[in-house]
PDB file of N, CA and C in Angstrom:
ATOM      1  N   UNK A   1     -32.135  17.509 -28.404  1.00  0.00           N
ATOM      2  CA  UNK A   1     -30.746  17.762 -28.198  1.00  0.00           C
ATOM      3  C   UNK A   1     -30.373  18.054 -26.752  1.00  0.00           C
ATOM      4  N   UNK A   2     -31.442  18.997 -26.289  1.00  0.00           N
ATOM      5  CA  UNK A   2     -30.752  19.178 -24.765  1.00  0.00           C
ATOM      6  C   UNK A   2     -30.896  18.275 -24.296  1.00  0.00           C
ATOM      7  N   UNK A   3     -31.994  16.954 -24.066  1.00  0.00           N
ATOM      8  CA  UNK A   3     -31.975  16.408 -23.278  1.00  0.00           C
ATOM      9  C   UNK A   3     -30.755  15.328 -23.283  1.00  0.00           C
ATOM     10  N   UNK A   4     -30.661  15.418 -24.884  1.00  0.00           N
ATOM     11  CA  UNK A   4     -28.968  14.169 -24.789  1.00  0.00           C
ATOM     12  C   UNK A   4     -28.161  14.420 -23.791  1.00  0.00           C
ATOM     13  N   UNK A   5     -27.828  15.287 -24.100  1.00  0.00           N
ATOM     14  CA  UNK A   5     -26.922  16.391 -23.105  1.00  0.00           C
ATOM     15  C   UNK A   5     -27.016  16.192 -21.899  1.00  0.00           C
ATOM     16  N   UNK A   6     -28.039  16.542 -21.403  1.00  0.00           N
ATOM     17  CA  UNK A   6     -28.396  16.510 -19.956  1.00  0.00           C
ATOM     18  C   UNK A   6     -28.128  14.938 -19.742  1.00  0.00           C
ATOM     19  N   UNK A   7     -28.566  14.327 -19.904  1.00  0.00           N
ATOM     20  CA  UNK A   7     -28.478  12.521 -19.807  1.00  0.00           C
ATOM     21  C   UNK A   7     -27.025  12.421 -19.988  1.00  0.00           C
ATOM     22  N   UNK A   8     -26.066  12.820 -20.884  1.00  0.00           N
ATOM     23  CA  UNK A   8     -24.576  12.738 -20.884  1.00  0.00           C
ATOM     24  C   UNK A   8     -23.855  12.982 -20.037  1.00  0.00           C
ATOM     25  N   UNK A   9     -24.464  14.237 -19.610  1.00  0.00           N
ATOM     26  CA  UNK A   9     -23.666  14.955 -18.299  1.00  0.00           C
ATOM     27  C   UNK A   9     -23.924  13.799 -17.096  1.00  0.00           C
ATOM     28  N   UNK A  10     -25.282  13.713 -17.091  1.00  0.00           N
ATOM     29  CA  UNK A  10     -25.334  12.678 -15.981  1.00  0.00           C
ATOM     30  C   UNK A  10     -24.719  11.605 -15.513  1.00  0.00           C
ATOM     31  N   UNK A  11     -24.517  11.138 -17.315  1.00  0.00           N
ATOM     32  CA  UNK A  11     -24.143   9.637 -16.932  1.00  0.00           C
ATOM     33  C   UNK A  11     -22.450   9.741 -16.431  1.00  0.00           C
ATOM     34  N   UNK A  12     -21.733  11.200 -17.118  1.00  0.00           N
ATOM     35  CA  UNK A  12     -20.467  11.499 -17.061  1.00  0.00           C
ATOM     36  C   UNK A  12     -20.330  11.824 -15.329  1.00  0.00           C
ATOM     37  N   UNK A  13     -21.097  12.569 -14.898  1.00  0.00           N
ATOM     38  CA  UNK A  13     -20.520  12.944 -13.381  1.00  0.00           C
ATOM     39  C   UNK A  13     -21.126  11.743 -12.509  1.00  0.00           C
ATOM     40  N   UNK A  14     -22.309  10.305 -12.463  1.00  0.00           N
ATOM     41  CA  UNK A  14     -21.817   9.415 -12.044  1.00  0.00           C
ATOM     42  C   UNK A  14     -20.607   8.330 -12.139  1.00  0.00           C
ATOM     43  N   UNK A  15     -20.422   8.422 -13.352  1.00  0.00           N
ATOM     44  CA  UNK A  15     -18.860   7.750 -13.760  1.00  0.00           C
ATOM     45  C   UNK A  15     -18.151   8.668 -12.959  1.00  0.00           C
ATOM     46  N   UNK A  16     -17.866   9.477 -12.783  1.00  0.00           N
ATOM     47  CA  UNK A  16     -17.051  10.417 -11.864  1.00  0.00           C
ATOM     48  C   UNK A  16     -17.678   9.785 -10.732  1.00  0.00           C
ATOM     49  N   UNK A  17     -18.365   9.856 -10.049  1.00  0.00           N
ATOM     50  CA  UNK A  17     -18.658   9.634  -8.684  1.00  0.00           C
ATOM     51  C   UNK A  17     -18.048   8.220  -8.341  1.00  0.00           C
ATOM     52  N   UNK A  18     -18.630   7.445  -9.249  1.00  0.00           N
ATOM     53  CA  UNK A  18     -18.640   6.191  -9.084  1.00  0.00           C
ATOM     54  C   UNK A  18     -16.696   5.828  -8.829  1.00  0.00           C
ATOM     55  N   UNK A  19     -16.161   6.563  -9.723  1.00  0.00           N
ATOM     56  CA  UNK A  19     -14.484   6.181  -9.808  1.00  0.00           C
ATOM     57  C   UNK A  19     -13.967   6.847  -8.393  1.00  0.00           C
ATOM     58  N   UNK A  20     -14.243   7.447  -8.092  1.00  0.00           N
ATOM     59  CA  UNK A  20     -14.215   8.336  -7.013  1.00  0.00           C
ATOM     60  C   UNK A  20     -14.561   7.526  -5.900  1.00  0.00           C
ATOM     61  N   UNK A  21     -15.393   7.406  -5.328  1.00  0.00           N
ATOM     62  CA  UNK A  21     -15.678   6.133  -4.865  1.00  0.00           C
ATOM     63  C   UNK A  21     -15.350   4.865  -4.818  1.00  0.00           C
ATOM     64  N   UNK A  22     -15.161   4.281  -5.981  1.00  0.00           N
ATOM     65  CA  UNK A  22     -14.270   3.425  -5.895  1.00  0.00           C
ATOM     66  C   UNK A  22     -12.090   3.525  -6.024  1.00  0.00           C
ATOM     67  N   UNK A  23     -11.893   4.747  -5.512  1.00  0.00           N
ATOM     68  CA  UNK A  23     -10.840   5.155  -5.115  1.00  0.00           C
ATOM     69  C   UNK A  23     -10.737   5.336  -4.066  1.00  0.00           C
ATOM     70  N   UNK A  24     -11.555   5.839  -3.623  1.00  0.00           N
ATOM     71  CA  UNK A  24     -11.841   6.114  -1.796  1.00  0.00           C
ATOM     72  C   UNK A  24     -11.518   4.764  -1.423  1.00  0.00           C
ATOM     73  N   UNK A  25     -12.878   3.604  -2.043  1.00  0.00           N
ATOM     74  CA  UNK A  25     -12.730   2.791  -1.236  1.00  0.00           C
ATOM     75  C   UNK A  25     -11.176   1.600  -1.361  1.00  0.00           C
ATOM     76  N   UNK A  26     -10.698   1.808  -2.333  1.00  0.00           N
ATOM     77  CA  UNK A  26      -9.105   1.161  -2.635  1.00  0.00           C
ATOM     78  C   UNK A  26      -8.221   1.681  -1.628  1.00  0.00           C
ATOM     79  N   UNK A  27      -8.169   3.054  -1.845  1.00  0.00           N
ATOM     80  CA  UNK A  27      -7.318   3.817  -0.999  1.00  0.00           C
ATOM     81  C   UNK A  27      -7.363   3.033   0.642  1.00  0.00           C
ATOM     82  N   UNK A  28      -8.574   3.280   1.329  1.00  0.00           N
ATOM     83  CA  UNK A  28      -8.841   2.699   2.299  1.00  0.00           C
ATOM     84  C   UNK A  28      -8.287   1.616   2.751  1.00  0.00           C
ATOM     85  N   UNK A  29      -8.749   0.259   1.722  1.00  0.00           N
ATOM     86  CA  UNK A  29      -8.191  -1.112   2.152  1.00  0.00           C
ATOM     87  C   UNK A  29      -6.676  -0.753   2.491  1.00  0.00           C
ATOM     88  N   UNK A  30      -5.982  -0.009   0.722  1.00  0.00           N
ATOM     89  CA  UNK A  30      -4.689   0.006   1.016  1.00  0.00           C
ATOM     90  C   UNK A  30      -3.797   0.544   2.324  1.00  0.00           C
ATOM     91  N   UNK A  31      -5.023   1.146   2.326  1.00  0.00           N
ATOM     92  CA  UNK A  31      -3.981   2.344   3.556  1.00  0.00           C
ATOM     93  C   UNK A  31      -4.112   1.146   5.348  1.00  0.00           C
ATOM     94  N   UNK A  32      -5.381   0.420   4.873  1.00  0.00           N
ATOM     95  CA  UNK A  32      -5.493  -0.374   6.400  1.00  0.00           C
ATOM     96  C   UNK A  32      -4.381  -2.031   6.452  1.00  0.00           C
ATOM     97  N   UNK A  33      -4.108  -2.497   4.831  1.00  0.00           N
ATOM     98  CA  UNK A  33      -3.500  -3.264   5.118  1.00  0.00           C
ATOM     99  C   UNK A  33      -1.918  -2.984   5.201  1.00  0.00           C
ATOM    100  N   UNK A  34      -1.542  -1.509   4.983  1.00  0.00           N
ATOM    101  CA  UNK A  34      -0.100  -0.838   5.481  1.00  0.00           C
ATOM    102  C   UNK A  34      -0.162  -1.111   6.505  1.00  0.00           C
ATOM    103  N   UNK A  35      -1.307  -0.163   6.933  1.00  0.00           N
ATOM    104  CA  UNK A  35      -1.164  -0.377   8.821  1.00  0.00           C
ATOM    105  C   UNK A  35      -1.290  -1.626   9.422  1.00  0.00           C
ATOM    106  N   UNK A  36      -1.937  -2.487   9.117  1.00  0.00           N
ATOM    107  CA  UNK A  36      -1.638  -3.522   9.658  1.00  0.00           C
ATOM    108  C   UNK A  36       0.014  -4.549   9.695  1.00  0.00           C
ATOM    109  N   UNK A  37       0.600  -4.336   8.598  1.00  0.00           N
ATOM    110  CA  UNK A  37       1.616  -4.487   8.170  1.00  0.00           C
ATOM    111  C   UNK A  37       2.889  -3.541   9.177  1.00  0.00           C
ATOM    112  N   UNK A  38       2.412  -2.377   8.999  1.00  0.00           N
ATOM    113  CA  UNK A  38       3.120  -1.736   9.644  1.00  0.00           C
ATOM    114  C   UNK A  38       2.988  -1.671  11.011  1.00  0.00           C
ATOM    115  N   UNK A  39       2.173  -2.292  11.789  1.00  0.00           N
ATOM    116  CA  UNK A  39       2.432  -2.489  13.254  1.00  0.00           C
ATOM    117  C   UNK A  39       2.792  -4.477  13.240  1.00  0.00           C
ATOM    118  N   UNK A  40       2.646  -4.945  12.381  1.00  0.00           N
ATOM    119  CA  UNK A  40       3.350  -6.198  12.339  1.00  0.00           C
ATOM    120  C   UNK A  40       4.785  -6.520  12.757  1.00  0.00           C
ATOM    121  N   UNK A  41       5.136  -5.072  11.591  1.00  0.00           N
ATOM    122  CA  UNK A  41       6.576  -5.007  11.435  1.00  0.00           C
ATOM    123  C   UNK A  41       7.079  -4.281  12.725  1.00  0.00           C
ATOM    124  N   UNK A  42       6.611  -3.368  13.579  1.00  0.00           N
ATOM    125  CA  UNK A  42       7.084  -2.577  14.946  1.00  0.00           C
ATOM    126  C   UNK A  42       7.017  -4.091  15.596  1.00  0.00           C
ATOM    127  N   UNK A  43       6.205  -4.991  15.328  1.00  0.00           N
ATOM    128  CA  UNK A  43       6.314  -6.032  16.712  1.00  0.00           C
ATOM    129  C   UNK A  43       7.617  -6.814  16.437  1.00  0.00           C
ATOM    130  N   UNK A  44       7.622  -7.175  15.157  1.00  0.00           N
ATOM    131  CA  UNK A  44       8.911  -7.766  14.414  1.00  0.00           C
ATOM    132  C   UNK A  44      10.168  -6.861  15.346  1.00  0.00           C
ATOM    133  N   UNK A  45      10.188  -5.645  14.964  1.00  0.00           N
ATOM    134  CA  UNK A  45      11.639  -4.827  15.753  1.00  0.00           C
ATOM    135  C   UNK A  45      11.136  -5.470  16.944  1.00  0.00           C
ATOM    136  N   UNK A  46      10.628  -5.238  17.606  1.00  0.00           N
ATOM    137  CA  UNK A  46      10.497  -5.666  19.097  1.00  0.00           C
ATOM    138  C   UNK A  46      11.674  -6.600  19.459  1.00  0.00           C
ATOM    139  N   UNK A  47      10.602  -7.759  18.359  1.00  0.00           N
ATOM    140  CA  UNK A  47      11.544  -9.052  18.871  1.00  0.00           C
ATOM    141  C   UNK A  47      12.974  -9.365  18.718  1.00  0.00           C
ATOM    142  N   UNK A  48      13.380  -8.275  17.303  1.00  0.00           N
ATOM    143  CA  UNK A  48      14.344  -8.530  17.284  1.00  0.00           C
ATOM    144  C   UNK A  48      15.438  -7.444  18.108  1.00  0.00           C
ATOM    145  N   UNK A  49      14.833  -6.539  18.863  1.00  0.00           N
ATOM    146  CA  UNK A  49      15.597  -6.452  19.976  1.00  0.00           C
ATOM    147  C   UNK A  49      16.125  -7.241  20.982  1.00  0.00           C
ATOM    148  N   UNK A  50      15.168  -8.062  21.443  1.00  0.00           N
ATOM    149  CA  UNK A  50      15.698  -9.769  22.395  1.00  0.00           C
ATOM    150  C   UNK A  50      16.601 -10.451  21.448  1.00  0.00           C
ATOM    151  N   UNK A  51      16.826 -10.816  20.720  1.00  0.00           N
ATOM    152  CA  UNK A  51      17.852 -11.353  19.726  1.00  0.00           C
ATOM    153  C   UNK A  51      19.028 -10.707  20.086  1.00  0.00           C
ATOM    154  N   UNK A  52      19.888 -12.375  19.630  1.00  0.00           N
ATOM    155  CA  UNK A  52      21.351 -12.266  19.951  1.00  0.00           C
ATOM    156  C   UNK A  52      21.865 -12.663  19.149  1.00  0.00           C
ATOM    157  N   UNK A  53      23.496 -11.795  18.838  1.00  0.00           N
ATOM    158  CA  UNK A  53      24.269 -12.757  17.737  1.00  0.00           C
ATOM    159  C   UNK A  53      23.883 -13.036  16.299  1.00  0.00           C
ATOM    160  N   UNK A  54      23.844 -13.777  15.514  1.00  0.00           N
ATOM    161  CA  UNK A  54      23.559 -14.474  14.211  1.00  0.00           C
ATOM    162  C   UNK A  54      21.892 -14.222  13.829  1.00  0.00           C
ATOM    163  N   UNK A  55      21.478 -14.188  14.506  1.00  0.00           N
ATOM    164  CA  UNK A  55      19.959 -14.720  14.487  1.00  0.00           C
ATOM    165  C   UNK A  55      19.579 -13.114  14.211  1.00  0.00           C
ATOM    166  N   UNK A  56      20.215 -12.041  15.617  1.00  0.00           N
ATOM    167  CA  UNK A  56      19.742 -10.542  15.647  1.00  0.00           C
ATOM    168  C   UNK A  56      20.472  -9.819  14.468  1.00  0.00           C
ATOM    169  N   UNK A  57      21.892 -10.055  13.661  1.00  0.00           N
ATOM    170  CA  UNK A  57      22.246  -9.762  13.062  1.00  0.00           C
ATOM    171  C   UNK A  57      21.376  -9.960  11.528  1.00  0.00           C
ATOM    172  N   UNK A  58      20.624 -11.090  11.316  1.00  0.00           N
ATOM    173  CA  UNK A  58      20.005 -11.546  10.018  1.00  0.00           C
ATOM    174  C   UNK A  58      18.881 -10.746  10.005  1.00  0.00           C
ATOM    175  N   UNK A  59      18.235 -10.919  11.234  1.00  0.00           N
ATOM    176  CA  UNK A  59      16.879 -10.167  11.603  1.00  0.00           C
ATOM    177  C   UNK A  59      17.258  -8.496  10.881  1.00  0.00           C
ATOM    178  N   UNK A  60      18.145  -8.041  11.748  1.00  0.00           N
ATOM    179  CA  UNK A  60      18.008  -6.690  11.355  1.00  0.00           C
ATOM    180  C   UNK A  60      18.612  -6.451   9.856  1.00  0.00           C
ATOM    181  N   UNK A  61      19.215  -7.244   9.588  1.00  0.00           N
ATOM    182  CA  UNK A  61      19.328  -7.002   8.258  1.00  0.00           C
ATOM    183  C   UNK A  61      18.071  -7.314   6.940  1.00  0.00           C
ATOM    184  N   UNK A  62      17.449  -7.783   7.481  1.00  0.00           N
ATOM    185  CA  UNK A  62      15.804  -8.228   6.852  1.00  0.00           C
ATOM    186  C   UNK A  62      15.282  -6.882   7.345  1.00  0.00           C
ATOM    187  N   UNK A  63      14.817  -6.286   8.411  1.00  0.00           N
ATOM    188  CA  UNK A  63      15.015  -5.139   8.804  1.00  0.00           C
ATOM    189  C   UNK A  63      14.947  -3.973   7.753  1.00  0.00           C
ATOM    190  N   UNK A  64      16.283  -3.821   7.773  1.00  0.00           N
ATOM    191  CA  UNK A  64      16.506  -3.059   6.585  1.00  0.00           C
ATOM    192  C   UNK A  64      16.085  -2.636   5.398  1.00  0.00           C
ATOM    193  N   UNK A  65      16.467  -4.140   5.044  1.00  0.00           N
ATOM    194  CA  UNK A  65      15.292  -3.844   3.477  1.00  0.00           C
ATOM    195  C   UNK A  65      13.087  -3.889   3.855  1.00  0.00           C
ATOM    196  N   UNK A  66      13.094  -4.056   5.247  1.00  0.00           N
ATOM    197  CA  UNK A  66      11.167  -4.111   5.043  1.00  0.00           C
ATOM    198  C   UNK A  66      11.208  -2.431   5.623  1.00  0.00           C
ATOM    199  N   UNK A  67      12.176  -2.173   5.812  1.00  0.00           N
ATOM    200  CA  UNK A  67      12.315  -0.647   5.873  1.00  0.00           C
ATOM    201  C   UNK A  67      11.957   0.121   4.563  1.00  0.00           C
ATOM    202  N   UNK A  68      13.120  -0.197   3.763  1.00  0.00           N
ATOM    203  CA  UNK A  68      12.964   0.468   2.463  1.00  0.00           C
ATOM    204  C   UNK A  68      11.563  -0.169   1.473  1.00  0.00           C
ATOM    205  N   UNK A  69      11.402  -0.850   1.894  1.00  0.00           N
ATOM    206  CA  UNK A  69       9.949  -1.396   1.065  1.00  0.00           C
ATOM    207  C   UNK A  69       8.891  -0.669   1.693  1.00  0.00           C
ATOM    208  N   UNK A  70       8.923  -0.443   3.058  1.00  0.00           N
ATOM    209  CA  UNK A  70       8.094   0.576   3.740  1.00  0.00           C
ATOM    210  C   UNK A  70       7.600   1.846   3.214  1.00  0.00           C
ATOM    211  N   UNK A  71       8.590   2.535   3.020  1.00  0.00           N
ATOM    212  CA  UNK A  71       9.076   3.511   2.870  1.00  0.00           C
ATOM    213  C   UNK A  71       8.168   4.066   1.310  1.00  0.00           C
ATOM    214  N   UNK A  72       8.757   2.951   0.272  1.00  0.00           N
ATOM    215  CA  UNK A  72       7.932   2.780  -0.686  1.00  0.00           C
ATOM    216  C   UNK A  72       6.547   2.730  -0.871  1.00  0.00           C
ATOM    217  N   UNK A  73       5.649   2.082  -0.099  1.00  0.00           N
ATOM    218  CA  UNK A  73       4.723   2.223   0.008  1.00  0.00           C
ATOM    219  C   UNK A  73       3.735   2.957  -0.123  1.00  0.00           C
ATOM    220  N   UNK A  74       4.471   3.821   1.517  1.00  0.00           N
ATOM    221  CA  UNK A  74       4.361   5.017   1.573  1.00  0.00           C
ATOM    222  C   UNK A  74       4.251   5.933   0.855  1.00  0.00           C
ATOM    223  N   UNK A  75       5.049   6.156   0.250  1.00  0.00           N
ATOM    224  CA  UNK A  75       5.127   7.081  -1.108  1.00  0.00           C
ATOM    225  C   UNK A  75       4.513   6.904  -2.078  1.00  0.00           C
ATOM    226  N   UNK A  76       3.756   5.779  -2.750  1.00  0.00           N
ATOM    227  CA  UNK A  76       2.989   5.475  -3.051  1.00  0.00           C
ATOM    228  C   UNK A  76       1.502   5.448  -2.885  1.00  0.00           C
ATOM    229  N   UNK A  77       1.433   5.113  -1.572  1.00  0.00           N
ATOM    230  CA  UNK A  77       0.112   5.634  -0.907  1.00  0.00           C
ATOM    231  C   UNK A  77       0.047   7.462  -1.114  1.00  0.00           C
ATOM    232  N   UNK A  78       0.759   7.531  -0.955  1.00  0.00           N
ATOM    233  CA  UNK A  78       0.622   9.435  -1.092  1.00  0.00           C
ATOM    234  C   UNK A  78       0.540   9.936  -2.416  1.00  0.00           C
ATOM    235  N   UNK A  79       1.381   9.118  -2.871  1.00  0.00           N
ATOM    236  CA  UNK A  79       1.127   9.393  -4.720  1.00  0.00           C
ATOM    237  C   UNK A  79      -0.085   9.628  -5.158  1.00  0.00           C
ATOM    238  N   UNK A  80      -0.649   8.417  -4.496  1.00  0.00           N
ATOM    239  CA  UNK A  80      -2.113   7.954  -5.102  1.00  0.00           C
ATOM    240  C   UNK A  80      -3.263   9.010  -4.517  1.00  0.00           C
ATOM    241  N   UNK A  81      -3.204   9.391  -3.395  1.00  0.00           N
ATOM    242  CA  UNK A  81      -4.172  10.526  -3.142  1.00  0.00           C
ATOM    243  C   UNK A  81      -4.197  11.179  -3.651  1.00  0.00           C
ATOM    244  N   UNK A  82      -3.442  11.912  -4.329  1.00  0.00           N
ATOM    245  CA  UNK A  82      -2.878  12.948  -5.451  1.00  0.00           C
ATOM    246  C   UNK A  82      -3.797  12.790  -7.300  1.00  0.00           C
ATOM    247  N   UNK A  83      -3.799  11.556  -7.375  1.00  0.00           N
ATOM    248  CA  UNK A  83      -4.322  10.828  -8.178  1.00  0.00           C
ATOM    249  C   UNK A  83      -5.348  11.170  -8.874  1.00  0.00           C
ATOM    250  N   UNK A  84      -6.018  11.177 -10.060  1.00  0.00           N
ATOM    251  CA  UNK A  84      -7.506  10.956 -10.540  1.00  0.00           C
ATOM    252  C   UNK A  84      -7.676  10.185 -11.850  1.00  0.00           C
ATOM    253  N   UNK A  85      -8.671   9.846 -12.205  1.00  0.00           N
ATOM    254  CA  UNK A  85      -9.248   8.993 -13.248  1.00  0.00           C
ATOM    255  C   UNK A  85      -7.887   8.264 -14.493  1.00  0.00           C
ATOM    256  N   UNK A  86      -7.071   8.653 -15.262  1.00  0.00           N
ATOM    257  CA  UNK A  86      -6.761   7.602 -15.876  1.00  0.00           C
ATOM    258  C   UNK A  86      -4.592   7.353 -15.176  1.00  0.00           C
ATOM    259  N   UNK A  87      -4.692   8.137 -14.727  1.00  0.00           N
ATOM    260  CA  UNK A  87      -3.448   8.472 -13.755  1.00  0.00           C
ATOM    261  C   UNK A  87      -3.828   7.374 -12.821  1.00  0.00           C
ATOM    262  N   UNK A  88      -4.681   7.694 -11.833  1.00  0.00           N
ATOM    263  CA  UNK A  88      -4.913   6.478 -10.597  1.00  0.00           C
ATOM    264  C   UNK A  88      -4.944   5.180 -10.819  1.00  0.00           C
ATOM    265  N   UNK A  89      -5.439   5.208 -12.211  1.00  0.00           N
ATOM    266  CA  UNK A  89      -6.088   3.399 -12.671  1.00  0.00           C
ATOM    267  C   UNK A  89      -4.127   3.353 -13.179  1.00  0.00           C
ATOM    268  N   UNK A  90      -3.734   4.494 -13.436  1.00  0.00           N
ATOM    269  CA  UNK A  90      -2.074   3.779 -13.877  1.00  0.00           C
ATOM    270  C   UNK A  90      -0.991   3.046 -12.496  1.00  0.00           C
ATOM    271  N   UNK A  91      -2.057   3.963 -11.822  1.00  0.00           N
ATOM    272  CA  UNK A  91      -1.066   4.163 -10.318  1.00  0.00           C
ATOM    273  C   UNK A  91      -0.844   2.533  -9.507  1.00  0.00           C
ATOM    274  N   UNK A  92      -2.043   2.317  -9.798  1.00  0.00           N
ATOM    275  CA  UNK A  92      -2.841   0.915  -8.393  1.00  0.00           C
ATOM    276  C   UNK A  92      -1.815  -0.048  -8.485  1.00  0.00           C
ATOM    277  N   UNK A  93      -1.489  -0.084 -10.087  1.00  0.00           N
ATOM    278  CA  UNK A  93      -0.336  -1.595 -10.333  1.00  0.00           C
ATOM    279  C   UNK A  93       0.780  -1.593  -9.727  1.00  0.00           C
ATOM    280  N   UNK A  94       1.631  -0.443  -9.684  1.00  0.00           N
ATOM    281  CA  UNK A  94       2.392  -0.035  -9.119  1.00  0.00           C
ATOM    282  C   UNK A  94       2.591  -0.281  -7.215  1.00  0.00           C
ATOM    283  N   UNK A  95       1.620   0.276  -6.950  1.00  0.00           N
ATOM    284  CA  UNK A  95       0.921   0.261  -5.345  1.00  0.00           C
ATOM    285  C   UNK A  95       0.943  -0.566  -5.026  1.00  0.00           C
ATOM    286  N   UNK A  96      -0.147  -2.011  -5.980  1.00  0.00           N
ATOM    287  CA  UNK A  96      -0.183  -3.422  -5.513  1.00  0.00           C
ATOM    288  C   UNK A  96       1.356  -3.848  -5.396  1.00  0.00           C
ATOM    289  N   UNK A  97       2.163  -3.701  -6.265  1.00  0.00           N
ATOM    290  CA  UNK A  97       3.645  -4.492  -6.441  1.00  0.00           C
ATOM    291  C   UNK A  97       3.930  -3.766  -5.138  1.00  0.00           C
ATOM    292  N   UNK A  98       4.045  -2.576  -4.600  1.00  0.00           N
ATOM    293  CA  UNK A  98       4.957  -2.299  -3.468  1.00  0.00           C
ATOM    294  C   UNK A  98       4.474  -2.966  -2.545  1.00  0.00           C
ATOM    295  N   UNK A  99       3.131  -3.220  -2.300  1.00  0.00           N
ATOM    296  CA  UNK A  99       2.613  -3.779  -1.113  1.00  0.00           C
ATOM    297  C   UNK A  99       3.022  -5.795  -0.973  1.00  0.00           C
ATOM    298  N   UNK A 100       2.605  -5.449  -2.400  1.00  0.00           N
ATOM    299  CA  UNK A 100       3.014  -7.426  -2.122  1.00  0.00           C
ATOM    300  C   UNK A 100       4.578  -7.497  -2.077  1.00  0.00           C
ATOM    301  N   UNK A 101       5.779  -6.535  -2.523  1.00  0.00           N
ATOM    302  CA  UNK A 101       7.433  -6.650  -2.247  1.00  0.00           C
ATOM    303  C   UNK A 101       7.172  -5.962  -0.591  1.00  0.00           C
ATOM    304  N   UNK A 102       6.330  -5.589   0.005  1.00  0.00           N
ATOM    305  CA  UNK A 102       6.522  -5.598   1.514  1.00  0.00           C
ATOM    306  C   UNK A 102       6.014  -6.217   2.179  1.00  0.00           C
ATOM    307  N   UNK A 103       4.825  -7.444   1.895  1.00  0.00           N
ATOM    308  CA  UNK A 103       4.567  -8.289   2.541  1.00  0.00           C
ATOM    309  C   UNK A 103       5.453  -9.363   2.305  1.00  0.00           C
ATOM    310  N   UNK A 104       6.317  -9.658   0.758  1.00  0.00           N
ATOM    311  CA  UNK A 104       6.929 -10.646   0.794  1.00  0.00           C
ATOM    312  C   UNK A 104       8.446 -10.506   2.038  1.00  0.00           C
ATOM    313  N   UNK A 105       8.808  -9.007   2.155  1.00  0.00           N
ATOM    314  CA  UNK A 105       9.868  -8.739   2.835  1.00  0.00           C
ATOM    315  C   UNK A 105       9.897  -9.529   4.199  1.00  0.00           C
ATOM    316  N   UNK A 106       8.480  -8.753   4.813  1.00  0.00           N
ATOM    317  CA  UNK A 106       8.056  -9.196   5.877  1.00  0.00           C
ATOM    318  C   UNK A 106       8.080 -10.791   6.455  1.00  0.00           C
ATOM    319  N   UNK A 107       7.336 -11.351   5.732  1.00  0.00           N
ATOM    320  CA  UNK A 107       7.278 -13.294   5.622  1.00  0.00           C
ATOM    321  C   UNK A 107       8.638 -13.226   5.521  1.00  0.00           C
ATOM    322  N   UNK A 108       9.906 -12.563   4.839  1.00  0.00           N
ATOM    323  CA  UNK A 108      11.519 -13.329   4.357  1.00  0.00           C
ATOM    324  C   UNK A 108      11.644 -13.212   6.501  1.00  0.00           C
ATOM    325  N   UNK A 109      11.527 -11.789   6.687  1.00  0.00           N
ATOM    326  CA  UNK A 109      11.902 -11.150   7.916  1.00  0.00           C
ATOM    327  C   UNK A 109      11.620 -12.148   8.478  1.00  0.00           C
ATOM    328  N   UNK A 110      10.729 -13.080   9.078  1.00  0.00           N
ATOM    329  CA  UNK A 110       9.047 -13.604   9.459  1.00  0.00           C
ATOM    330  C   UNK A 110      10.541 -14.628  10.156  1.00  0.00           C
ATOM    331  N   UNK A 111      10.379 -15.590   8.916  1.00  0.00           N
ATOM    332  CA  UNK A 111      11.199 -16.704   8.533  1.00  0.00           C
ATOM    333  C   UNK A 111      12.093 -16.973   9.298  1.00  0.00           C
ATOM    334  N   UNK A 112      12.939 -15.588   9.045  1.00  0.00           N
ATOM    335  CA  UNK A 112      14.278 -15.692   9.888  1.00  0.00           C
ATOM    336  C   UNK A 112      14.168 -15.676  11.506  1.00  0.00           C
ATOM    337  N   UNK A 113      13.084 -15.378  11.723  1.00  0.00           N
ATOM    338  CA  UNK A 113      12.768 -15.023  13.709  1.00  0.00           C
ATOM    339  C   UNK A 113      12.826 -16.864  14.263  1.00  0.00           C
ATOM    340  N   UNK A 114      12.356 -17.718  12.880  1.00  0.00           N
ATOM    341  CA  UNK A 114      11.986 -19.091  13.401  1.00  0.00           C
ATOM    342  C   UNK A 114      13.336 -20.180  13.383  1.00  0.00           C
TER     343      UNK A 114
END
């Protein structure tokens, strides 16, 4: 009997480790392809500071909304640190959708610079 036990526990706090770990390492990607995203998007303002007229007006209005998709993210990313075992695995779907509605923002933004 004890030894079930003991072997249970084990196998229970590597499943813990292991999810754990593989949260760390999610978290990570997520948090590096924000940032990458998110200094995409500072170069994006850049440019659309040189913009004039029609072109700077569309821009910043694309702008706008990769703002609020930003923003989202964000909050999301923070959510998720917060996170553990059947909560986090609820969380990720969520996370992925904000990230891919701010990369799609981005490419709309992208578009309009051309």
């Amino acid at each position: 009997g004890e030894k079930v036990k003991q072997e249970a526990k084990e196998a229970l706090e590597s499943t813990a480790a292991y999810l754990q770990q593989q949260k760390a390492e999610y978290q990570k990607k997520a948090e590096s392809q924000f940032q990458d995203l998110d200094q995409k998007i500072a170069d994006l303002k850049s440019k659309a500071e040189t913009m004039t007229g029609e072109a700077k007006a569309k821009l910043e209005e694309q702008m706008a909304q990769l703002q609020e998709q930003q923003q989202a993210v964000q909050e999301k990313l923070k959510d998720l640190q917060n996170k553990t075992g059947e909560a986090w695995e609820a969380a990720k779907p969520q996370l992925d959708a904000a990230m891919e509605n701010l990369k799609q923002a981005y490419d709309k933004a992208v578009s309009e610079t051309k």
